[in-house]
PDB file of N, CA and C in Angstrom:
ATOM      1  N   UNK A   1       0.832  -1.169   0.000  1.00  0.00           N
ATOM      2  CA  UNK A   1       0.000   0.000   0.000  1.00  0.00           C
ATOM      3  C   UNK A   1       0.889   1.249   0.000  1.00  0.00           C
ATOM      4  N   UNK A   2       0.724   2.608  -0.785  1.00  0.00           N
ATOM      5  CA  UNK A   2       1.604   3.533  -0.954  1.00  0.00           C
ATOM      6  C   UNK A   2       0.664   4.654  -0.212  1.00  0.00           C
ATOM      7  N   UNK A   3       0.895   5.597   0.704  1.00  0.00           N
ATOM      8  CA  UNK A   3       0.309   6.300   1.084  1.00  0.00           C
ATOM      9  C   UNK A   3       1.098   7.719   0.858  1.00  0.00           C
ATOM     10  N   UNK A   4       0.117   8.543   0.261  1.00  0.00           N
ATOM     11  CA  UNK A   4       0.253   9.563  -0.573  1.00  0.00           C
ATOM     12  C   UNK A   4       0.194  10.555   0.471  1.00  0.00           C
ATOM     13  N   UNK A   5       0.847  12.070   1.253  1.00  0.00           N
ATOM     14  CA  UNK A   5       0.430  12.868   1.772  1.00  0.00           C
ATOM     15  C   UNK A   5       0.873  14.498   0.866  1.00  0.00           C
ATOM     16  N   UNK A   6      -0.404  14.897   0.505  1.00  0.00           N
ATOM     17  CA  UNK A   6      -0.108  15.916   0.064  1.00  0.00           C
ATOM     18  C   UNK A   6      -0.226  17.256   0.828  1.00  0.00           C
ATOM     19  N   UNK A   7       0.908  18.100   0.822  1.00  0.00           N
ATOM     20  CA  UNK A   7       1.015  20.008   1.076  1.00  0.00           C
ATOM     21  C   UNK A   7      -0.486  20.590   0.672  1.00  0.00           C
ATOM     22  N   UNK A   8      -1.298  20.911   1.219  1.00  0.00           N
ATOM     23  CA  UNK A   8      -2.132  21.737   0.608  1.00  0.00           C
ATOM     24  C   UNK A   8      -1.708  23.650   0.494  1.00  0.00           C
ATOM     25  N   UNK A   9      -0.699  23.614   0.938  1.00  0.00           N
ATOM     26  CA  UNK A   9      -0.130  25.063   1.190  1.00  0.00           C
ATOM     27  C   UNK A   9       0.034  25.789  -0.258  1.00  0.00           C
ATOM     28  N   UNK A  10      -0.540  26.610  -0.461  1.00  0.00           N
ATOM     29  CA  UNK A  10      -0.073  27.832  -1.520  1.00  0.00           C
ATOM     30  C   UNK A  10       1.608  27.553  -1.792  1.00  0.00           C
ATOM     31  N   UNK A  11       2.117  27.922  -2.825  1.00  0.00           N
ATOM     32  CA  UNK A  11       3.373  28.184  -3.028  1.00  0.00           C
ATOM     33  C   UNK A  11       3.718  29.403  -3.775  1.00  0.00           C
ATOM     34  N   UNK A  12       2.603  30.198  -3.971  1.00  0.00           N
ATOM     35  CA  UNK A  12       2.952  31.180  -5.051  1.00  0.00           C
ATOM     36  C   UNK A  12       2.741  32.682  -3.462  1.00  0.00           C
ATOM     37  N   UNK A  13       3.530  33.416  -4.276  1.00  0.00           N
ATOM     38  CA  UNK A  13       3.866  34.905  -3.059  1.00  0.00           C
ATOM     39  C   UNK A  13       2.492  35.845  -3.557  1.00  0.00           C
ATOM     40  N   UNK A  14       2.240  36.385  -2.892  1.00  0.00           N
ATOM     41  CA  UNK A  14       0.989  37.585  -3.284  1.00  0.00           C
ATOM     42  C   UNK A  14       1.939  38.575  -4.141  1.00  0.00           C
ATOM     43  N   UNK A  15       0.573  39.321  -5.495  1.00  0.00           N
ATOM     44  CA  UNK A  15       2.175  39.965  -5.755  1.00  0.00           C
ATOM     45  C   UNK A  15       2.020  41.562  -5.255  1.00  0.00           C
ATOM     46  N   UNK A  16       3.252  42.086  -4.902  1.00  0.00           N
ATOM     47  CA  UNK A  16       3.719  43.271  -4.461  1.00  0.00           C
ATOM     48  C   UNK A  16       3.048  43.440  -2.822  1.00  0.00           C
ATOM     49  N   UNK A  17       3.601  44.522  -2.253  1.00  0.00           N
ATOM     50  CA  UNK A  17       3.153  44.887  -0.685  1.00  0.00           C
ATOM     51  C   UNK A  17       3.633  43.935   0.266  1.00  0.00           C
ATOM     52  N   UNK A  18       3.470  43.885   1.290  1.00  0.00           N
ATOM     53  CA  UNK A  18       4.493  43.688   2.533  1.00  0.00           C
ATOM     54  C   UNK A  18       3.412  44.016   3.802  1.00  0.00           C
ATOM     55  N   UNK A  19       3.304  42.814   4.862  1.00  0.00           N
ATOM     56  CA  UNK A  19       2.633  43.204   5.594  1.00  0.00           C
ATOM     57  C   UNK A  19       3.073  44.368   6.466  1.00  0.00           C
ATOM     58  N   UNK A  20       1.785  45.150   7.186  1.00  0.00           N
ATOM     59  CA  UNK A  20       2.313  46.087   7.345  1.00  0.00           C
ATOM     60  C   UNK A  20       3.431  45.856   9.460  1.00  0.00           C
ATOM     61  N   UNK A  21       3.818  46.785   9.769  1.00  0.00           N
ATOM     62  CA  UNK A  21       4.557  47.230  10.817  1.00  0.00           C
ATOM     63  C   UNK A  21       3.915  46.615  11.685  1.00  0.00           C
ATOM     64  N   UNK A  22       4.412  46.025  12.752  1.00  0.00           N
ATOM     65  CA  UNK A  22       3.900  45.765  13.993  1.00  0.00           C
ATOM     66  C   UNK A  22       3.367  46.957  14.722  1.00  0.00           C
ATOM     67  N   UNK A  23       2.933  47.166  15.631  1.00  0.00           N
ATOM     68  CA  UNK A  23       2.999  48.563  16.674  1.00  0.00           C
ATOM     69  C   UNK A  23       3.092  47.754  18.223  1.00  0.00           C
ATOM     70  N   UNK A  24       4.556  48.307  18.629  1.00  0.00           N
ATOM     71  CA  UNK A  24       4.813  48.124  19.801  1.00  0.00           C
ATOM     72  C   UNK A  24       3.998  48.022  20.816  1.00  0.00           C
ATOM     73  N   UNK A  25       3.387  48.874  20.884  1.00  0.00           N
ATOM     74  CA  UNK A  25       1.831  48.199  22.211  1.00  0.00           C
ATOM     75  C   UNK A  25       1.041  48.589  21.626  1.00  0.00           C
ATOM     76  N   UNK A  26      -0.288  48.427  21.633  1.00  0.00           N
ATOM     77  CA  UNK A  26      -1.519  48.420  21.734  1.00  0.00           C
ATOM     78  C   UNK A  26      -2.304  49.609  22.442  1.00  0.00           C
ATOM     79  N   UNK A  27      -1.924  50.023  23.476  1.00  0.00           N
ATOM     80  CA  UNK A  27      -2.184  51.283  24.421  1.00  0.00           C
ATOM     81  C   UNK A  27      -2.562  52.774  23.437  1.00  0.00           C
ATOM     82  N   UNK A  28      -3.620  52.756  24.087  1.00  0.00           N
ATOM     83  CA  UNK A  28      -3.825  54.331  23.069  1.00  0.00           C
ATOM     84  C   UNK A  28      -4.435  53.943  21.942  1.00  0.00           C
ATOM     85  N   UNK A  29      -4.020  52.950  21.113  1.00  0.00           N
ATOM     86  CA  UNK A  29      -4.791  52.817  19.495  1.00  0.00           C
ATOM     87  C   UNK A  29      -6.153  52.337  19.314  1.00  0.00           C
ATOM     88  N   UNK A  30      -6.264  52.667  18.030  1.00  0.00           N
ATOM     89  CA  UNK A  30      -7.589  52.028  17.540  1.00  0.00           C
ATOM     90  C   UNK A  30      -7.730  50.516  16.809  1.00  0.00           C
ATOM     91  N   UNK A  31      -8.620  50.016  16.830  1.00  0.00           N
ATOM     92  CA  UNK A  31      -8.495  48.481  16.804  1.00  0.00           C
ATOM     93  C   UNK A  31      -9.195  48.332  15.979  1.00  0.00           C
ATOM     94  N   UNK A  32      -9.537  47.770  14.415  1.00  0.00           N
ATOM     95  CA  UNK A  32     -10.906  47.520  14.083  1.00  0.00           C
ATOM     96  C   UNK A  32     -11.234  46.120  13.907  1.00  0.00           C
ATOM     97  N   UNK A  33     -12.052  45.879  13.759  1.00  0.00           N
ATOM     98  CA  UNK A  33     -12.420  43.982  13.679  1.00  0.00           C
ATOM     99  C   UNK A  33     -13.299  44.485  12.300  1.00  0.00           C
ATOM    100  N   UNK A  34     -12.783  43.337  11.860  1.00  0.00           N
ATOM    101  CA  UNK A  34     -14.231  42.754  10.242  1.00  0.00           C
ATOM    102  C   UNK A  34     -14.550  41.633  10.621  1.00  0.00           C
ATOM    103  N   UNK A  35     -15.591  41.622  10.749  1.00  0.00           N
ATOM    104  CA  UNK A  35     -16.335  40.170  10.695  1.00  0.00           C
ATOM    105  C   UNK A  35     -16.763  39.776   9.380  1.00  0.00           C
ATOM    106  N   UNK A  36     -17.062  38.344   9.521  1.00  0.00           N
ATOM    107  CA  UNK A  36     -17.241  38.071   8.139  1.00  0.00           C
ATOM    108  C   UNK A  36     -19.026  37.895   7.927  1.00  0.00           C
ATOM    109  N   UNK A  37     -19.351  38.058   9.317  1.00  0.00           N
ATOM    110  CA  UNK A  37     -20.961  38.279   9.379  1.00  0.00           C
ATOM    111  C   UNK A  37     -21.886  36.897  10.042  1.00  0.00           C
ATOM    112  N   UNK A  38     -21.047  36.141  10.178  1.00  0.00           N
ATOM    113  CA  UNK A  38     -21.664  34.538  10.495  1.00  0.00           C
ATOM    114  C   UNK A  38     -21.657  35.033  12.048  1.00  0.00           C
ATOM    115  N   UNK A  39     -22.434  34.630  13.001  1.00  0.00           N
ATOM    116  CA  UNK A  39     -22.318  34.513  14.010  1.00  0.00           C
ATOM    117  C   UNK A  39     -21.039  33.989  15.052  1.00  0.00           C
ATOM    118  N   UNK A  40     -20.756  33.075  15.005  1.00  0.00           N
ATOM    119  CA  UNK A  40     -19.825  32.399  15.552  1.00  0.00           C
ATOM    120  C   UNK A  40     -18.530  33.802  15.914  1.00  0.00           C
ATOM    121  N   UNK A  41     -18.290  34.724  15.467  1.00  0.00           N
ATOM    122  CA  UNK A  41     -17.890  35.766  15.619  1.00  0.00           C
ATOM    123  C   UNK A  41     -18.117  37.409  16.383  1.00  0.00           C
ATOM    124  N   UNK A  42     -19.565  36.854  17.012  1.00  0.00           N
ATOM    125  CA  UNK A  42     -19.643  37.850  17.720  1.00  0.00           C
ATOM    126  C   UNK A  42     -19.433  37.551  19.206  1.00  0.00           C
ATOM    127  N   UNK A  43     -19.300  36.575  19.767  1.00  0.00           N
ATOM    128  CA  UNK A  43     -19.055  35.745  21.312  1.00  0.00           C
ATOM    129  C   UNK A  43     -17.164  36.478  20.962  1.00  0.00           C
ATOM    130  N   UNK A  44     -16.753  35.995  20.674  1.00  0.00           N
ATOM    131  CA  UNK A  44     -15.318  35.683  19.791  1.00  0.00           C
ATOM    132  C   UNK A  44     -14.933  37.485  20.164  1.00  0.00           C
ATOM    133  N   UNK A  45     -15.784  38.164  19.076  1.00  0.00           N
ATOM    134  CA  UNK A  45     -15.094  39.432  19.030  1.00  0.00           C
ATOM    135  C   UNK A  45     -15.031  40.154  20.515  1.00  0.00           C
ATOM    136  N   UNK A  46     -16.366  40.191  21.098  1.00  0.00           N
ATOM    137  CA  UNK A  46     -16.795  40.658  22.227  1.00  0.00           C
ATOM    138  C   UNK A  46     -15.716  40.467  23.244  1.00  0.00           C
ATOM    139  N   UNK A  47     -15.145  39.140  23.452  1.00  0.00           N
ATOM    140  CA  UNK A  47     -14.026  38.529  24.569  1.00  0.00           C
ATOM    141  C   UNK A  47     -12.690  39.114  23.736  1.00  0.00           C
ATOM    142  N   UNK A  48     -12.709  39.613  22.853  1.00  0.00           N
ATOM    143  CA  UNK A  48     -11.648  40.221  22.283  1.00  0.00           C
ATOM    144  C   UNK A  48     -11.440  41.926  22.696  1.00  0.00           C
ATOM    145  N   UNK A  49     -12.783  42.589  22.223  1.00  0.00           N
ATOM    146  CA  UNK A  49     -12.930  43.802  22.761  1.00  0.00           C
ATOM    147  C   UNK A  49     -12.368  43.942  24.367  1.00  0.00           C
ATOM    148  N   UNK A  50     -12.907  42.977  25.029  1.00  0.00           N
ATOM    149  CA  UNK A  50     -12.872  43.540  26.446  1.00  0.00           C
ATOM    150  C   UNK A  50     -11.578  43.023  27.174  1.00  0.00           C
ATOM    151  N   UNK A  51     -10.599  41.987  26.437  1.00  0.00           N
ATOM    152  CA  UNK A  51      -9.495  41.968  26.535  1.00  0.00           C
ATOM    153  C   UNK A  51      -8.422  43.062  25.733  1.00  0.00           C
ATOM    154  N   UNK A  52      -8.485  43.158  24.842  1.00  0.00           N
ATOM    155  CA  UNK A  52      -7.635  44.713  23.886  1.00  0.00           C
ATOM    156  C   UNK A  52      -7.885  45.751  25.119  1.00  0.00           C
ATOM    157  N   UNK A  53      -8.974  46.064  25.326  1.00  0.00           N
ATOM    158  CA  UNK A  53      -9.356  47.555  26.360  1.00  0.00           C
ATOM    159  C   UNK A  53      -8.864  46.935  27.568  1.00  0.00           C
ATOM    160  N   UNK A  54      -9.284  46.258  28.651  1.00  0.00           N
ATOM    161  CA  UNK A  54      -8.698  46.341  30.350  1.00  0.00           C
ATOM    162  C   UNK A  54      -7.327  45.846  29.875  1.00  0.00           C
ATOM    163  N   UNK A  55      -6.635  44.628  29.236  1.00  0.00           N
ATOM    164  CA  UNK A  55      -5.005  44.274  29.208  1.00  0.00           C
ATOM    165  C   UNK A  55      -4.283  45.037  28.889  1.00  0.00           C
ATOM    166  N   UNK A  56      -5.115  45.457  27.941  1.00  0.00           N
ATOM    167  CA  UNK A  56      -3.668  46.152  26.519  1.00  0.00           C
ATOM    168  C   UNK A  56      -3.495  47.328  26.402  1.00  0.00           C
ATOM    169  N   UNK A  57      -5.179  48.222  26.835  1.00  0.00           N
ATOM    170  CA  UNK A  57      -4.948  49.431  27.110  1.00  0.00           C
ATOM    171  C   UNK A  57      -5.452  50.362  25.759  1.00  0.00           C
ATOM    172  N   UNK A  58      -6.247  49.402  24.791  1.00  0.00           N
ATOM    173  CA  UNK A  58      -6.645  49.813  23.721  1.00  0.00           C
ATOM    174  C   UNK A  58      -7.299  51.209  23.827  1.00  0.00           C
ATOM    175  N   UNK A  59      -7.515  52.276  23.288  1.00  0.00           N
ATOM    176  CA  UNK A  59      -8.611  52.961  23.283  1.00  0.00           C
ATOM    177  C   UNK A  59      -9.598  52.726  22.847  1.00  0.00           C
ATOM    178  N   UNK A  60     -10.237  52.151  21.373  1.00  0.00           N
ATOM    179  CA  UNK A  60     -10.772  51.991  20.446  1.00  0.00           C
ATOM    180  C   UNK A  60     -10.953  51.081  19.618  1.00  0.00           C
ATOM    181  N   UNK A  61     -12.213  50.339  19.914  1.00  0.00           N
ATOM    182  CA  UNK A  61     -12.955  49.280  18.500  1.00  0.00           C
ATOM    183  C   UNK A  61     -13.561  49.348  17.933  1.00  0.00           C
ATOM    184  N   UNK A  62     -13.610  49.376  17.165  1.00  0.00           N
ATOM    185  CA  UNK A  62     -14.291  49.627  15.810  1.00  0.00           C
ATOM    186  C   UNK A  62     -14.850  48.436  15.383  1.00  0.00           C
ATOM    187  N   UNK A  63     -16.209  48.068  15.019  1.00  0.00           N
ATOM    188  CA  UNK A  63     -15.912  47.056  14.388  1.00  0.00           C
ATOM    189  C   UNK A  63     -16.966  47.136  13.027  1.00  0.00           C
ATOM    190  N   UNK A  64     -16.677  46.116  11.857  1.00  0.00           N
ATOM    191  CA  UNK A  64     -17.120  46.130  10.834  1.00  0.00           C
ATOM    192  C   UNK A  64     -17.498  44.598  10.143  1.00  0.00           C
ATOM    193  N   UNK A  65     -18.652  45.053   9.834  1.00  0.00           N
ATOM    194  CA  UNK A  65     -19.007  43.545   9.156  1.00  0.00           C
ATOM    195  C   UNK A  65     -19.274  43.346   7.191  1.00  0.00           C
ATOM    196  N   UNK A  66     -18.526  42.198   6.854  1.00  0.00           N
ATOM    197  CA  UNK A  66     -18.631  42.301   5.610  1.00  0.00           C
ATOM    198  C   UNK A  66     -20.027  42.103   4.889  1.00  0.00           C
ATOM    199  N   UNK A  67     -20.320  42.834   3.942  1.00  0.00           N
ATOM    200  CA  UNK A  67     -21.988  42.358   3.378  1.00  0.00           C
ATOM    201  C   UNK A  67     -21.790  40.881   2.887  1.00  0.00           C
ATOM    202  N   UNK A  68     -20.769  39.856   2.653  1.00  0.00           N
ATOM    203  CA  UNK A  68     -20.560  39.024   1.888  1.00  0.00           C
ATOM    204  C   UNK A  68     -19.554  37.927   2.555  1.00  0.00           C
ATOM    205  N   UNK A  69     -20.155  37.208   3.324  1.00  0.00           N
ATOM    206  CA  UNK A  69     -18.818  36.415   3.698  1.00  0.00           C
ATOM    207  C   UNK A  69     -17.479  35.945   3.220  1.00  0.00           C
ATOM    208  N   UNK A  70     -17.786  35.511   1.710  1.00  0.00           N
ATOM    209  CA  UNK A  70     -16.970  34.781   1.259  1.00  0.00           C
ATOM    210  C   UNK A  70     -16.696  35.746   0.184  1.00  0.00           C
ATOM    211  N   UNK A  71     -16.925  36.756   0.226  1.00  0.00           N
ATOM    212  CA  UNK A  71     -16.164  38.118  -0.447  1.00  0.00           C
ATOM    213  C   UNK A  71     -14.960  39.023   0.047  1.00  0.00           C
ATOM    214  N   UNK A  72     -14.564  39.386  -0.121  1.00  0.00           N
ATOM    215  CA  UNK A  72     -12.973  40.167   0.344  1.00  0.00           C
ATOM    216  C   UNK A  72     -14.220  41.503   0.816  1.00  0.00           C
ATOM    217  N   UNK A  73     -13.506  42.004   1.925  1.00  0.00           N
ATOM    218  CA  UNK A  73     -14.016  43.011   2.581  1.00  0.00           C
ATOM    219  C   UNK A  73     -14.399  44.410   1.517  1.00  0.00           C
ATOM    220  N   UNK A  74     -15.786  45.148   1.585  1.00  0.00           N
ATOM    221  CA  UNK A  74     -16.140  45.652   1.072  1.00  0.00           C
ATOM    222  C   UNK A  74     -15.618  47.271   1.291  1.00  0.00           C
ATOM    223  N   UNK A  75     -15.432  47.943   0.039  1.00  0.00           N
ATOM    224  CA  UNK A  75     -14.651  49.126  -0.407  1.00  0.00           C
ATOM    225  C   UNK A  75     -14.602  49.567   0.978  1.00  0.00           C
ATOM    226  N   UNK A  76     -15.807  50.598   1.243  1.00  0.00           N
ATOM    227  CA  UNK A  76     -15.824  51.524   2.669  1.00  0.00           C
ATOM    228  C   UNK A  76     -15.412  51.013   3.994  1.00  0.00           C
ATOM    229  N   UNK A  77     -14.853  49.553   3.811  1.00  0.00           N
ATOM    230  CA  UNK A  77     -14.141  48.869   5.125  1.00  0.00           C
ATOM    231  C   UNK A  77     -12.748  49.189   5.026  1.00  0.00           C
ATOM    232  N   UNK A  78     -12.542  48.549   3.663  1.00  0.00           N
ATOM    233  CA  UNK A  78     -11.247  49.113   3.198  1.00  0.00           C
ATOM    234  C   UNK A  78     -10.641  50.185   3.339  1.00  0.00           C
ATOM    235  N   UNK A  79     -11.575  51.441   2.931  1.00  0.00           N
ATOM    236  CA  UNK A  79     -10.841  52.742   3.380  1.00  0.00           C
ATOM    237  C   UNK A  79     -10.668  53.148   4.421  1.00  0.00           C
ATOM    238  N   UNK A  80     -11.600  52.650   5.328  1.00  0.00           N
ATOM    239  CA  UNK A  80     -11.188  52.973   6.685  1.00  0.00           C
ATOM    240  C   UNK A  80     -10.187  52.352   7.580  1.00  0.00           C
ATOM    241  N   UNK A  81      -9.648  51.214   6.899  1.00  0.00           N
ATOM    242  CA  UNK A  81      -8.503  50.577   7.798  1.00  0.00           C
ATOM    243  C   UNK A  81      -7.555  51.297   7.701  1.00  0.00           C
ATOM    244  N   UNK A  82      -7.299  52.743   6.930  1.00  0.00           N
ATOM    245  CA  UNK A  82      -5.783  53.630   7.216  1.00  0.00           C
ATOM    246  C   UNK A  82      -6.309  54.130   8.587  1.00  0.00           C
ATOM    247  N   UNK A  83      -6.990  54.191   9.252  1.00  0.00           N
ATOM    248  CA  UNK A  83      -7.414  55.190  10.629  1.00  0.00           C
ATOM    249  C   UNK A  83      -7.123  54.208  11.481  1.00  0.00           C
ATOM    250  N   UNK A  84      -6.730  52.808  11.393  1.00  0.00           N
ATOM    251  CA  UNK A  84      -6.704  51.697  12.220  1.00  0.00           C
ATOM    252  C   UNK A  84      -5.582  51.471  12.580  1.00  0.00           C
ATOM    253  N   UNK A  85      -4.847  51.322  13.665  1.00  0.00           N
ATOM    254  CA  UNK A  85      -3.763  51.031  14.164  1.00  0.00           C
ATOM    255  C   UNK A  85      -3.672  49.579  14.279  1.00  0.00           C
ATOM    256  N   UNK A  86      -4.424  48.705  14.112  1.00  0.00           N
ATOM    257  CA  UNK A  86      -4.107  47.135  14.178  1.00  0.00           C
ATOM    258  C   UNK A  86      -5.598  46.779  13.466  1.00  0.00           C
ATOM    259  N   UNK A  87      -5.964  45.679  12.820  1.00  0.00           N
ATOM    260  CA  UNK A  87      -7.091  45.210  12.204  1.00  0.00           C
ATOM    261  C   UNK A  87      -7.171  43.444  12.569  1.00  0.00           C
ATOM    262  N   UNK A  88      -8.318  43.155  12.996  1.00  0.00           N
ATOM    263  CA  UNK A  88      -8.304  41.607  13.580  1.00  0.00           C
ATOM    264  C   UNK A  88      -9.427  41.036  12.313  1.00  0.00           C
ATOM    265  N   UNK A  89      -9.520  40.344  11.902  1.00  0.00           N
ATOM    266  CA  UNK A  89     -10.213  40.019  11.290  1.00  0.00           C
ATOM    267  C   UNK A  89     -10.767  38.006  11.603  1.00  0.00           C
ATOM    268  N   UNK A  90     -12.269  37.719  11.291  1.00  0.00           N
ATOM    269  CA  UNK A  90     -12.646  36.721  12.239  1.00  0.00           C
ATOM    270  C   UNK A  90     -13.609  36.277  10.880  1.00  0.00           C
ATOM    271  N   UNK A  91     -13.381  34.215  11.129  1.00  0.00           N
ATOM    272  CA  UNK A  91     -14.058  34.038  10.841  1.00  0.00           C
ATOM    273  C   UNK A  91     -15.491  32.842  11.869  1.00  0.00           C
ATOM    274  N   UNK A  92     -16.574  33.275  11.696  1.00  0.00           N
ATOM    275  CA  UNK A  92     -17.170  32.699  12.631  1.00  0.00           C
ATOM    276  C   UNK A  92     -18.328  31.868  12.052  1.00  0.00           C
ATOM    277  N   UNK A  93     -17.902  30.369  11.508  1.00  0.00           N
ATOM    278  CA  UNK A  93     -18.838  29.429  11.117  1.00  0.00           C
ATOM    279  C   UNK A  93     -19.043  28.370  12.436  1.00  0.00           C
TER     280      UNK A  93
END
């Protein structure tokens, strides 16, 4: 018997851009979350919110939900992630 295990991993690079900068703490910034709109993500985000704010010292969550789950986040989400100092993004099936 020959048992086959295949990589399901991507091998190809996205092209151009670079994720962006870490930011040294968390304290003071704004946070935004995208959800992808399924439920399973709002228990999830919530224990997220209220850990970022009392641990970390967050100021600010934002959060945003996509009209489309299985769509890449919609334009006006997009533009607003330059105002975002960190972006979490969740999926909740």
């Amino acid at each position: 018997m020959i048992l086959r295990v295949f990589d399901p991993t991507n091998e190809r690079k996205p092209a151009g851009g670079q994720p962006a900068p870490r930011p040294a703490s968390l304290r003071g910034k704004t946070i935004g979350f995208i959800s992808n709109g399924k439920e399973g993500t709002a228990g999830y985000f919530a224990h997220l919110d209220r850990m970022l704010r009392e641990e970390f010292g967050a100021a600010d969550i934002v959060f945003r939900r996509k009209s489309n789950y299985s769509a890449p986040a919609d334009a006006h989400i997009v533009d607003e992630i330059k105002n975002w100092q960190a972006v979490v993004t969740g999926v909740g099936d």
